[in-house]
Protein backbone atom coordinates (compact mmCIF):
# COMPACT_ATOMS: atom_id res chain seq x y z
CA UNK A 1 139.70 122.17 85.50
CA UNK A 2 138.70 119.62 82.71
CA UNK A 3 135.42 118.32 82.86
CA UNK A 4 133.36 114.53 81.57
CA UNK A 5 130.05 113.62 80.89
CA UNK A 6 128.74 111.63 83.79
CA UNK A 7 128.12 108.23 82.86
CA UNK A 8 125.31 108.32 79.79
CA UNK A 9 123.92 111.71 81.12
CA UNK A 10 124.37 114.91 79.92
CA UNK A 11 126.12 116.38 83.17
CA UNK A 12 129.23 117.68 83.25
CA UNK A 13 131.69 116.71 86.19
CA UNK A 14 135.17 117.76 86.70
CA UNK A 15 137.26 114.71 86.43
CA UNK A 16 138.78 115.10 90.38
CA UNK A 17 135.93 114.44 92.80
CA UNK A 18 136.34 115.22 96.49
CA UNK A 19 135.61 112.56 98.84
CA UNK A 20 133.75 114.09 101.79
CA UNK A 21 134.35 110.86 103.89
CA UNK A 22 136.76 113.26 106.01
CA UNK A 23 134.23 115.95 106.46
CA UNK A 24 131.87 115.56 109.28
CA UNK A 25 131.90 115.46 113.47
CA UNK A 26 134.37 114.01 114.62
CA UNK A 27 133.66 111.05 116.69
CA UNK A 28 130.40 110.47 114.77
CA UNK A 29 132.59 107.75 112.61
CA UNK A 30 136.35 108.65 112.42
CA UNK A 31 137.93 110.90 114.92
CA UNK A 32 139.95 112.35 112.29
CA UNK A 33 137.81 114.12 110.76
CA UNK A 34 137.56 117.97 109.59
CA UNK A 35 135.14 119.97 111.31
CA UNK A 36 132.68 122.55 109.72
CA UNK A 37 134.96 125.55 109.71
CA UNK A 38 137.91 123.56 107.84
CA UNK A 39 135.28 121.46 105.33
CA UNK A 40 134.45 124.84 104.22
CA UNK A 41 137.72 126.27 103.22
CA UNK A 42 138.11 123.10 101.86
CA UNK A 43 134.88 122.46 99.68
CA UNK A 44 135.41 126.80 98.79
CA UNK A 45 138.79 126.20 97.20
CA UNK A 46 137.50 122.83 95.15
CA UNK A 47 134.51 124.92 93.83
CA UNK A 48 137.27 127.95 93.62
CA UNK A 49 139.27 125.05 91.16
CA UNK A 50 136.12 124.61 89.36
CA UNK A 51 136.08 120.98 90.99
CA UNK A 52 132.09 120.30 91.02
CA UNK A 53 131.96 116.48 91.83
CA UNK A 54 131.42 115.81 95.47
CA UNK A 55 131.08 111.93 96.66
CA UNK A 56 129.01 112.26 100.29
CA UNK A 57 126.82 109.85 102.12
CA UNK A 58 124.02 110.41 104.54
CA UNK A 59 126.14 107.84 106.46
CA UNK A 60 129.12 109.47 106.80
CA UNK A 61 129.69 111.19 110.56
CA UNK A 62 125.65 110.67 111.39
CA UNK A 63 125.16 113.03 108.29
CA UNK A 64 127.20 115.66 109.11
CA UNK A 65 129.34 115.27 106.05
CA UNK A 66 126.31 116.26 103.99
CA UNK A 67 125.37 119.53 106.32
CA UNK A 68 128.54 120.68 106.19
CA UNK A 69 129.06 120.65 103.01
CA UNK A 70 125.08 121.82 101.74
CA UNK A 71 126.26 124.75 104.36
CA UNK A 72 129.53 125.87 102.03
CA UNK A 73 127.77 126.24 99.21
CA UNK A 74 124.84 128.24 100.65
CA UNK A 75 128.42 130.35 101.90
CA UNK A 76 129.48 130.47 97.88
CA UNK A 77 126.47 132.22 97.39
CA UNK A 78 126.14 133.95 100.59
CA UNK A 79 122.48 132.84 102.13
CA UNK A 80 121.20 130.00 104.00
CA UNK A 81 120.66 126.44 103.19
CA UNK A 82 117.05 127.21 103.87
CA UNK A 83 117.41 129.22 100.16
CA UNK A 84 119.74 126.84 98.37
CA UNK A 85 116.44 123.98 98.73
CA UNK A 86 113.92 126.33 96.98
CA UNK A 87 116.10 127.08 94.22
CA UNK A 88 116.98 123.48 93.70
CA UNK A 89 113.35 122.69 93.33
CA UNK A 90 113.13 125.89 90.73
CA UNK A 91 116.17 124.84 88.76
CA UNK A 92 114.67 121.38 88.62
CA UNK A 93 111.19 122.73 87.14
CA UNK A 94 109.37 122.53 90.46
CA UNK A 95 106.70 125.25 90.26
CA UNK A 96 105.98 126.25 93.66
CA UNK A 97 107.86 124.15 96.18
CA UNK A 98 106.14 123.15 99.88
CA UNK A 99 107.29 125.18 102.69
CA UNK A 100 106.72 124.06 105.89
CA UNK A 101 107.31 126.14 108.78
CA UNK A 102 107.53 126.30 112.58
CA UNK A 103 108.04 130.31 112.54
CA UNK A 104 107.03 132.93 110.04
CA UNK A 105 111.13 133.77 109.50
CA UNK A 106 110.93 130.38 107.45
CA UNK A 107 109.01 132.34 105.15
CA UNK A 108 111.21 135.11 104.87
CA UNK A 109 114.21 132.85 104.34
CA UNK A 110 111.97 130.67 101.70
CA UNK A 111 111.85 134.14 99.77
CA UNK A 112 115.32 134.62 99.71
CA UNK A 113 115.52 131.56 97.48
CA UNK A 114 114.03 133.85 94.50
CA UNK A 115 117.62 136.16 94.24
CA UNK A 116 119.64 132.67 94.10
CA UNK A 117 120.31 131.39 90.61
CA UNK A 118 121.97 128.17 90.66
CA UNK A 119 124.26 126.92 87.76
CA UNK A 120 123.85 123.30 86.03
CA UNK A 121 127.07 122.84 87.88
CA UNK A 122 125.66 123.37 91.12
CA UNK A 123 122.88 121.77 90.67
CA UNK A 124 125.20 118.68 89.50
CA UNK A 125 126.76 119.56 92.69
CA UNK A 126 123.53 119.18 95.03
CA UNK A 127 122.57 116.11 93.48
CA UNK A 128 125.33 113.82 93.24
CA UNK A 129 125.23 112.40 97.09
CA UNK A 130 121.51 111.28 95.89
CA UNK A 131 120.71 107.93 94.55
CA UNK A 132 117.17 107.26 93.51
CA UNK A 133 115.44 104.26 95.33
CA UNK A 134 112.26 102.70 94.32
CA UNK A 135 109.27 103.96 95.67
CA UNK A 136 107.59 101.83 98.03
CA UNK A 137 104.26 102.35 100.59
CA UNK A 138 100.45 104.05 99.70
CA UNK A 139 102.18 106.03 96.76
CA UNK A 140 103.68 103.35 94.46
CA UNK A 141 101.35 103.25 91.87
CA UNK A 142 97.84 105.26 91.01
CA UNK A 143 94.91 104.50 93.04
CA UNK A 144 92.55 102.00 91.07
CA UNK A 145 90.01 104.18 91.03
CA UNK A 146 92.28 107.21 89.63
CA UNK A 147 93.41 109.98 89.95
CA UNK A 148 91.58 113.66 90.29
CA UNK A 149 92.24 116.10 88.92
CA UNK A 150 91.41 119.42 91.05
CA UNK A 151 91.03 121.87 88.26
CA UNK A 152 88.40 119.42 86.43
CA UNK A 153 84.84 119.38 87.18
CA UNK A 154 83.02 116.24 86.62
């Protein structure tokens, strides 16, 4: 596979990018389109090509495109896409990320997350579909009367 820089950043893509438009429920927007089982042996043989650049949308088949395809590459790595989230967070410098939880097996599945290692490529991979938007509501800018510190005593 031959790979560019993404725009002015320093991430490398491979220059085909699959379009997950076709990967999804079908019925949820196109009836044509490829269900979880084949959108894994699909997205498995890109990454198998070294193809890393995936174009999804959280509007494509109600979201599904984006599950299914989160799902094959917590199957490249062999865990669940409750472990791929924690190790995103770690690769991205997140100390200790927030796990919330309904039943104490979250936990155990949370813990998993420390035997994944994910490559700049797959991180790459996780964050393409995501586009920044500005922040807006009670957290778009500091308080005016600032901000405290817990480990400082005053």
């Amino acid at each position: 596979m031959e790979y560019a820089k993404l725009g002015n950043t320093d991430i490398e893509v491979s220059k085909l990018c699959v379009g997950c438009m076709s990967f999804g429920k079908a019925g949820t927007l196109h009836d044509w389109t490829v269900e979880e089982t084949g959108t894994e042996k699909i997205v498995k043989h890109a990454l198998d090509l070294g193809i890393n650049f995936f174009d999804t949308a959280n509007g494509y088949s109600e979201g599904t495109s984006e599950e299914y395809l989160g799902r094959a590459l917590a199957e490249k790595y062999g865990v669940k896409m409750q472990q791929i989230a924690p190790a995103w967070e770690w690769a991205k410098g997140v100390t200790s990320p927030i796990i919330g939880a309904t039943k104490a097996a979250h936990f155990d599945d949370a813990a998993g997350a420390f035997d994944v290692r994910l490559t700049q490529e797959d991180t790459a991979f996780l964050e393409e579909p995501y586009v920044p938007h500005r922040i807006v509501g009670a957290i778009d800018r500091n308080p005016e009367e600032g901000v405290r510190l817990l480990d400082v005593k005053k």
